[in-house]
PDB file of N, CA and C in Angstrom:
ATOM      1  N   UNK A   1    -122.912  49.334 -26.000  1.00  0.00           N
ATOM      2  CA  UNK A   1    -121.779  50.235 -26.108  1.00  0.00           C
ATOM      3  C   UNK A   1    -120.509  49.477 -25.729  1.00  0.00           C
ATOM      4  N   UNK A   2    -119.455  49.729 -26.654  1.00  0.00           N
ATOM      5  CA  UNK A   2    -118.177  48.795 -25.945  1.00  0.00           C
ATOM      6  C   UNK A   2    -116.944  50.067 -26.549  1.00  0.00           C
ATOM      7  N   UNK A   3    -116.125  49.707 -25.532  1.00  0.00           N
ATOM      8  CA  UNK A   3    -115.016  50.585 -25.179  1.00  0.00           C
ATOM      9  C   UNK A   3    -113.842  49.634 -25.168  1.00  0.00           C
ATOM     10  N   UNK A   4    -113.023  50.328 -26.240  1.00  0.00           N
ATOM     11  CA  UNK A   4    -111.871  49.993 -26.833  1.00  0.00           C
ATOM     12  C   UNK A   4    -110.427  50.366 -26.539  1.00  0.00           C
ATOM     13  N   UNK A   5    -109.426  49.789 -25.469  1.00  0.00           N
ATOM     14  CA  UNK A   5    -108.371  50.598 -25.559  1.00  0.00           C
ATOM     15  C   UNK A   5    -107.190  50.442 -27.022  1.00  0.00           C
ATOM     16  N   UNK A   6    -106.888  51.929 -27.162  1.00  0.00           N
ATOM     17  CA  UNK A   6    -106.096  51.343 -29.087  1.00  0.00           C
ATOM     18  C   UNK A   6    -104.892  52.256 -28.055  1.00  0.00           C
ATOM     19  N   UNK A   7    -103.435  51.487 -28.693  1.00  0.00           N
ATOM     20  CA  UNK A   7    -102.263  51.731 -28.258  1.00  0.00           C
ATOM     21  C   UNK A   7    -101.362  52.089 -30.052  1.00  0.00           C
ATOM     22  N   UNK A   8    -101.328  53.587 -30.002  1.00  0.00           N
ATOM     23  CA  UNK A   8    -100.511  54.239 -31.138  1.00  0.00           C
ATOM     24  C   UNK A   8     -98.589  54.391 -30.949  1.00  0.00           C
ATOM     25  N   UNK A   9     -98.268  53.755 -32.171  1.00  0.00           N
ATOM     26  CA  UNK A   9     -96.631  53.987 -31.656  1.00  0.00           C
ATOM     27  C   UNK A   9     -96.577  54.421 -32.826  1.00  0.00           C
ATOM     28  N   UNK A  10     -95.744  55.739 -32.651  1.00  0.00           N
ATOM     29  CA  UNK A  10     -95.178  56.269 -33.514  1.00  0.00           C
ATOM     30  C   UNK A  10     -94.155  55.705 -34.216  1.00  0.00           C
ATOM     31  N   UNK A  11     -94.295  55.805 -35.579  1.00  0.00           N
ATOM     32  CA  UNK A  11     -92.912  54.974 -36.782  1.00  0.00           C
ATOM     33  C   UNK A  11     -92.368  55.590 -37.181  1.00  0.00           C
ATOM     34  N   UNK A  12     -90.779  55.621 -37.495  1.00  0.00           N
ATOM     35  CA  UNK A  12     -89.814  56.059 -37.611  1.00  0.00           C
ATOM     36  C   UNK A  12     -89.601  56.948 -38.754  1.00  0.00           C
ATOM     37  N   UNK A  13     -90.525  56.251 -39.783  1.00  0.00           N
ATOM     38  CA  UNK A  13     -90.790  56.602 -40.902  1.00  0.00           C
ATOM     39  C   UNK A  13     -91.968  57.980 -40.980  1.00  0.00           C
ATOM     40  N   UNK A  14     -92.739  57.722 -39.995  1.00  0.00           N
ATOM     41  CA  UNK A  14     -94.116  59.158 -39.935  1.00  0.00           C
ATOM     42  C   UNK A  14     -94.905  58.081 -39.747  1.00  0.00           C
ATOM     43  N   UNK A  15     -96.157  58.552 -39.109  1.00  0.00           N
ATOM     44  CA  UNK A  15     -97.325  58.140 -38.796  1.00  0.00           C
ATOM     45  C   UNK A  15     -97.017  57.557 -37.707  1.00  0.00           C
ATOM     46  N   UNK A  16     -98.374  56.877 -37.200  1.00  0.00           N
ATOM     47  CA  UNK A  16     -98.559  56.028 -36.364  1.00  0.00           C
ATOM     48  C   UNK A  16     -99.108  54.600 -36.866  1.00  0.00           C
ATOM     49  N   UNK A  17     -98.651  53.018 -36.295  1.00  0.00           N
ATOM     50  CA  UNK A  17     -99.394  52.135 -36.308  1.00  0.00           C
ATOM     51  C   UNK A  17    -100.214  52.131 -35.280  1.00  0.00           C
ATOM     52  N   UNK A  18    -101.678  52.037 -35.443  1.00  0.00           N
ATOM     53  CA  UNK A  18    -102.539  51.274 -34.313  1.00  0.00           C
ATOM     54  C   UNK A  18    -103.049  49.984 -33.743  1.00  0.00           C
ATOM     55  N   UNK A  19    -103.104  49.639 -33.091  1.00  0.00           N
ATOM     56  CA  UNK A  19    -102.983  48.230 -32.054  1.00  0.00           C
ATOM     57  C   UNK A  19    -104.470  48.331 -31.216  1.00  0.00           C
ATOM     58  N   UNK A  20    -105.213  47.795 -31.422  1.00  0.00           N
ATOM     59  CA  UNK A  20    -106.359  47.164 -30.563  1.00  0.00           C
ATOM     60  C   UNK A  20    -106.110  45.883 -29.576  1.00  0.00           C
ATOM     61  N   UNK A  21    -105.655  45.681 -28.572  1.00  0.00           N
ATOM     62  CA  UNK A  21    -105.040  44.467 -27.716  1.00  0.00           C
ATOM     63  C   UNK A  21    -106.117  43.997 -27.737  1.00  0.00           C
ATOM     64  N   UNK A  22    -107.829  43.700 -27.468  1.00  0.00           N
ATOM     65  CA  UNK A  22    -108.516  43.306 -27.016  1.00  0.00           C
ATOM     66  C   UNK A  22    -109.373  42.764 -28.383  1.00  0.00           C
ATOM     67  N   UNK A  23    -108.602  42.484 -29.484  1.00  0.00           N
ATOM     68  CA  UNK A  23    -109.072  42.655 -30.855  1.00  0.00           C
ATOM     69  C   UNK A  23    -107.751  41.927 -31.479  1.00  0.00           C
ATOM     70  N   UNK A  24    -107.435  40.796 -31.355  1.00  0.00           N
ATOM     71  CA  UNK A  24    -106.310  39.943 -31.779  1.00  0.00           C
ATOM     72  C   UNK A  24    -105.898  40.632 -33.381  1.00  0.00           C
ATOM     73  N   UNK A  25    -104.628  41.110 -33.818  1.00  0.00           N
ATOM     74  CA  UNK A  25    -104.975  41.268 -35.163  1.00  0.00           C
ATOM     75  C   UNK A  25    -105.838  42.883 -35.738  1.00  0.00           C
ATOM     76  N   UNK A  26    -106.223  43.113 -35.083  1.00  0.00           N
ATOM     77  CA  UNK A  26    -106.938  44.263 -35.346  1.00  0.00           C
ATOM     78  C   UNK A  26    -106.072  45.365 -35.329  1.00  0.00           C
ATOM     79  N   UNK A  27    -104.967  45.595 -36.229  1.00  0.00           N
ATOM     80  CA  UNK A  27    -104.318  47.089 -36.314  1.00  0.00           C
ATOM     81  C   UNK A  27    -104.346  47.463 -37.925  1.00  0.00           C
ATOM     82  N   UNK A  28    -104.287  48.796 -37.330  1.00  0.00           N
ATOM     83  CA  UNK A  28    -104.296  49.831 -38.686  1.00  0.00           C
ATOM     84  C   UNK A  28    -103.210  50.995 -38.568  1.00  0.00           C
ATOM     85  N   UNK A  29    -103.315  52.125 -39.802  1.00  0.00           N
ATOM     86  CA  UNK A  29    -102.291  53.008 -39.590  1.00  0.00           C
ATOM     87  C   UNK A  29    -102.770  54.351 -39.748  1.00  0.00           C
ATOM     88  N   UNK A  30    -102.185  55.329 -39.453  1.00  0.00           N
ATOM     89  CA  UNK A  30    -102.761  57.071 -40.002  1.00  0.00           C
ATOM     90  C   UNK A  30    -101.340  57.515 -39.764  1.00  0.00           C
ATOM     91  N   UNK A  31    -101.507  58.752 -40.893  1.00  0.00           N
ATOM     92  CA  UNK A  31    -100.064  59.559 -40.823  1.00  0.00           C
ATOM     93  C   UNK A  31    -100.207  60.381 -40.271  1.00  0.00           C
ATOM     94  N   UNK A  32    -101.192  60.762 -39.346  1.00  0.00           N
ATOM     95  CA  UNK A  32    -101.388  61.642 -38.127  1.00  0.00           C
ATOM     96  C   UNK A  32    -102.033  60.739 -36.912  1.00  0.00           C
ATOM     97  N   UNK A  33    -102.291  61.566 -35.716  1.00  0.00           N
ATOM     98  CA  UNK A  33    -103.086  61.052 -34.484  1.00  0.00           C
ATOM     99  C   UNK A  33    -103.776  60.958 -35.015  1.00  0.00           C
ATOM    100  N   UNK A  34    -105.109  62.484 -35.064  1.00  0.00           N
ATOM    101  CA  UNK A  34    -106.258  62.255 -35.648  1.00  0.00           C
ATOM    102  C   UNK A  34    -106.769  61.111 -36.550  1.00  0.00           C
ATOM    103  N   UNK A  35    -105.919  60.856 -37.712  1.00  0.00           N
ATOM    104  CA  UNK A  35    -106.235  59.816 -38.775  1.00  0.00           C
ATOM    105  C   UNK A  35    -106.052  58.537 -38.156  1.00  0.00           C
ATOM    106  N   UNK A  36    -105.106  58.327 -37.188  1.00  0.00           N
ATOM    107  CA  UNK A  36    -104.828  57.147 -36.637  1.00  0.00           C
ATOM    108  C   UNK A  36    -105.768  56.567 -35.909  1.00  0.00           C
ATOM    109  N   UNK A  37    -106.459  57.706 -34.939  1.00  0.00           N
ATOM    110  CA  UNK A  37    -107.763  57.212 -34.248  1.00  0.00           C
ATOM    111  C   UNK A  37    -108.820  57.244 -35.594  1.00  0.00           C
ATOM    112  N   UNK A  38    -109.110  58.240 -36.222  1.00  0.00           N
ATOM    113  CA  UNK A  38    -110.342  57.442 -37.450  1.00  0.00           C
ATOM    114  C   UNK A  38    -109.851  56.524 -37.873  1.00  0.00           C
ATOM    115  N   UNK A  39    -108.758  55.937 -38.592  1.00  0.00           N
ATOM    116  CA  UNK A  39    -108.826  54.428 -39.086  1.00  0.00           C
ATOM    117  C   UNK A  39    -109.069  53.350 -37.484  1.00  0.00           C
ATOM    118  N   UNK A  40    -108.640  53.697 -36.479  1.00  0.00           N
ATOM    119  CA  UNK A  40    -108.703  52.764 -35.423  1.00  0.00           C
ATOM    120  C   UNK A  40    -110.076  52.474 -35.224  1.00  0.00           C
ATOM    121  N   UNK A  41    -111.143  53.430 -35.579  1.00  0.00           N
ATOM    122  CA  UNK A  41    -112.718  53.515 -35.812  1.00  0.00           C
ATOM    123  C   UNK A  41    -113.266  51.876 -36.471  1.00  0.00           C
ATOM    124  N   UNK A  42    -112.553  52.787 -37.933  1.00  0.00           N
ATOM    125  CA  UNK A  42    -113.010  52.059 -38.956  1.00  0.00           C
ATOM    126  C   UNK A  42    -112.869  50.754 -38.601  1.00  0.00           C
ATOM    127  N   UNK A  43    -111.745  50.269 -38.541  1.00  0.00           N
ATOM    128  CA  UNK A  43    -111.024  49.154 -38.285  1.00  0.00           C
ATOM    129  C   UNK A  43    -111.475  48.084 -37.264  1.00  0.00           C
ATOM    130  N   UNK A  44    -112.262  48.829 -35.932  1.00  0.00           N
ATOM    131  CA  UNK A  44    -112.648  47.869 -34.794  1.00  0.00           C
ATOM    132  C   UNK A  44    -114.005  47.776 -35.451  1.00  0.00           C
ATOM    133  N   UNK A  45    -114.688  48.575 -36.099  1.00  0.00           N
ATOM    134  CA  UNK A  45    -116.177  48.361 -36.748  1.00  0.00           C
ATOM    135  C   UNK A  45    -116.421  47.295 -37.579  1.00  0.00           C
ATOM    136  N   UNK A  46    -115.577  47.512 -38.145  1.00  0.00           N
ATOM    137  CA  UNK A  46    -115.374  46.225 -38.963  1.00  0.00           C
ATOM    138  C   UNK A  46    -114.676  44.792 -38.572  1.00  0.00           C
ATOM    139  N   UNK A  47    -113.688  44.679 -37.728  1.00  0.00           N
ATOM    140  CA  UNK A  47    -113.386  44.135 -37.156  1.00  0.00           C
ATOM    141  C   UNK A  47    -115.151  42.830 -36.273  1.00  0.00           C
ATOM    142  N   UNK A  48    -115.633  44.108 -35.325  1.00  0.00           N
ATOM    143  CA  UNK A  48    -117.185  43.877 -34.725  1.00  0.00           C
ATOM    144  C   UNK A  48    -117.997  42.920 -35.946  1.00  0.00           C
ATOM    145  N   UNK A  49    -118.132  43.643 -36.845  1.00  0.00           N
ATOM    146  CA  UNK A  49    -119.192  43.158 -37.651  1.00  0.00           C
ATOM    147  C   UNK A  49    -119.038  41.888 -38.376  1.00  0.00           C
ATOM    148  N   UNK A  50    -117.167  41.353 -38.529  1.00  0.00           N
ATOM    149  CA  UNK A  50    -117.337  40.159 -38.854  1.00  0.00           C
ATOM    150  C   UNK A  50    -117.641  39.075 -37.902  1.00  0.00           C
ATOM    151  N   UNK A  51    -117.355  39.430 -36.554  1.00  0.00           N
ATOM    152  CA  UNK A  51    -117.451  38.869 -35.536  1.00  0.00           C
ATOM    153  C   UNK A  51    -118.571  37.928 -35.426  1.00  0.00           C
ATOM    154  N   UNK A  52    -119.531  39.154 -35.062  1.00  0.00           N
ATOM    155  CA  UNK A  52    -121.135  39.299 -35.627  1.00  0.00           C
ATOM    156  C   UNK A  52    -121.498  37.788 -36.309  1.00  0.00           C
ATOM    157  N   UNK A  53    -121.367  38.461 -37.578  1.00  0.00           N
ATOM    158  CA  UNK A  53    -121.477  37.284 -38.856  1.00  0.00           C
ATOM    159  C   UNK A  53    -120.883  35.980 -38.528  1.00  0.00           C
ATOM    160  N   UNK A  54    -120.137  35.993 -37.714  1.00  0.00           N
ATOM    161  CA  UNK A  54    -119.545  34.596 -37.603  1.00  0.00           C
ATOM    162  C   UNK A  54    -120.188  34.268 -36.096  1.00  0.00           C
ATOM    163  N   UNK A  55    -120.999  34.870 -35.670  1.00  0.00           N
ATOM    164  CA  UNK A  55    -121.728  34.333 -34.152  1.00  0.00           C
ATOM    165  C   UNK A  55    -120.622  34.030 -33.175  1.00  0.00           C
ATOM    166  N   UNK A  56    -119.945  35.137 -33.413  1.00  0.00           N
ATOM    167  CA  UNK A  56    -118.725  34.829 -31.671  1.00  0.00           C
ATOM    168  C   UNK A  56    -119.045  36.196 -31.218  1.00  0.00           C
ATOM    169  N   UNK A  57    -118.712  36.068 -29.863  1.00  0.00           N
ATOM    170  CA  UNK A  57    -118.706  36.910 -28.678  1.00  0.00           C
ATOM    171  C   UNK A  57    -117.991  38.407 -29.412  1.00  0.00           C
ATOM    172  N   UNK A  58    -118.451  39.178 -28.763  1.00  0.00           N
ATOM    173  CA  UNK A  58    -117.400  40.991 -28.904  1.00  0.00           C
ATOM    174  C   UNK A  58    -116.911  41.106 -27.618  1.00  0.00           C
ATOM    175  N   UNK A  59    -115.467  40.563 -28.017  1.00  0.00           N
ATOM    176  CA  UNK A  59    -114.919  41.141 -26.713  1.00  0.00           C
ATOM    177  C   UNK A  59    -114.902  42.976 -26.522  1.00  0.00           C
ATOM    178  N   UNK A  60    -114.592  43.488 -25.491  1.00  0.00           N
ATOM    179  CA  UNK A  60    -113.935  44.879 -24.971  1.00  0.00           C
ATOM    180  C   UNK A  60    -113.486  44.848 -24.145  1.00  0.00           C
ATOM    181  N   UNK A  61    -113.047  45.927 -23.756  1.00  0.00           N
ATOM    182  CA  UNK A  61    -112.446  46.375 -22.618  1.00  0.00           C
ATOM    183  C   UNK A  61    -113.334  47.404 -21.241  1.00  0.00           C
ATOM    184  N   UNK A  62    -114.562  47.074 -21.878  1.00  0.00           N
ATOM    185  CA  UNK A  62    -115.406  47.818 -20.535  1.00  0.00           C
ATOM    186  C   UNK A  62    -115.192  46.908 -18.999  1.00  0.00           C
ATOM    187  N   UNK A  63    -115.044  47.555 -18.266  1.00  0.00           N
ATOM    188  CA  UNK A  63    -114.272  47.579 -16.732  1.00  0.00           C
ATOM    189  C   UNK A  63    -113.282  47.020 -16.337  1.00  0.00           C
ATOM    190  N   UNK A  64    -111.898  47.754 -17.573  1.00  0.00           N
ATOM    191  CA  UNK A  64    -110.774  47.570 -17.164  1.00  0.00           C
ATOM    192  C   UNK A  64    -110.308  48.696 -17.364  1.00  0.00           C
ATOM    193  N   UNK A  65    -109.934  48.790 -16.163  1.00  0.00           N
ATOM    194  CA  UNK A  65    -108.578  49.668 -15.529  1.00  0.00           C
ATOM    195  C   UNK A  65    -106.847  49.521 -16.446  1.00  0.00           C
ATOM    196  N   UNK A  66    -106.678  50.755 -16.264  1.00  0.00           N
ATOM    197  CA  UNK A  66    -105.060  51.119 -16.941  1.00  0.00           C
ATOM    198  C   UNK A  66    -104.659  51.961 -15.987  1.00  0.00           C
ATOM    199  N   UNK A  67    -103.329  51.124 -15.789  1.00  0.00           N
ATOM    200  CA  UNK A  67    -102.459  52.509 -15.406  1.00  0.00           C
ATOM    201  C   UNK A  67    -100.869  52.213 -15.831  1.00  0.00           C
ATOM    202  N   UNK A  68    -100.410  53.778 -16.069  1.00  0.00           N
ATOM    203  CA  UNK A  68     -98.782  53.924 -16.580  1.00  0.00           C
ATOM    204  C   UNK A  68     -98.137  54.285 -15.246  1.00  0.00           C
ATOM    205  N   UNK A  69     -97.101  53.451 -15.370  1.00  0.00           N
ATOM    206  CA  UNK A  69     -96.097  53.957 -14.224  1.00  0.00           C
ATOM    207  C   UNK A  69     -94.657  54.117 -15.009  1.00  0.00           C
ATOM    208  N   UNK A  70     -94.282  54.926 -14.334  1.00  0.00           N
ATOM    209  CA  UNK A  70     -92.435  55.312 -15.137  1.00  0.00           C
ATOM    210  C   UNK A  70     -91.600  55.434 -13.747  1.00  0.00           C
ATOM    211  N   UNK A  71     -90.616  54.386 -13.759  1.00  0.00           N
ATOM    212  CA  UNK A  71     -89.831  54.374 -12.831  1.00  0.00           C
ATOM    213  C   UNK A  71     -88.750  54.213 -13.791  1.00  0.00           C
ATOM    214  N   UNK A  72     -87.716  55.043 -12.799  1.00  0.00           N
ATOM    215  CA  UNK A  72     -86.182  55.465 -12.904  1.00  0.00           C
ATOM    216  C   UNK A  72     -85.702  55.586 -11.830  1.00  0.00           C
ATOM    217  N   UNK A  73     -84.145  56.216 -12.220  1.00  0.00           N
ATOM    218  CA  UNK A  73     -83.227  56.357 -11.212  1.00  0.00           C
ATOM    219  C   UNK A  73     -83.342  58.047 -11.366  1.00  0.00           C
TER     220      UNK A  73
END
């Protein structure tokens, strides 16, 4: 089992791009959340499976910690 953090920014234009940090290269898009996380699916699966085929390591992100902080005045 491997656990993926995906980071969605909303575009100016609509939708979201998605970003896999732990997955060099690995982004996709959806014109909703929902769609944004299913292509982010698709995308690290495939991403995995060439990996695979090419006999390198799967990185993830299992036992790392996140945290957001927001500082202001």
């Amino acid at each position: 089992m491997h656990t993926y953090r995906i980071l969605l920014t909303h575009e100016s234009e609509g939708g979201y791009t998605v970003n896999v940090p732990s997955l060099p290269g690995c982004i996709t898009y959806g014109d909703n959340i929902d769609l944004a996380i299913e292509m982010s699916k698709e995308a690290i699966e495939g991403y995995i499976e060439v990996l695979k085929e090419q006999g390198e390591a799967v990185p993830d992100d299992n036992g790392t910690l996140e945290y957001s902080l927001t500082l202001g005045s």
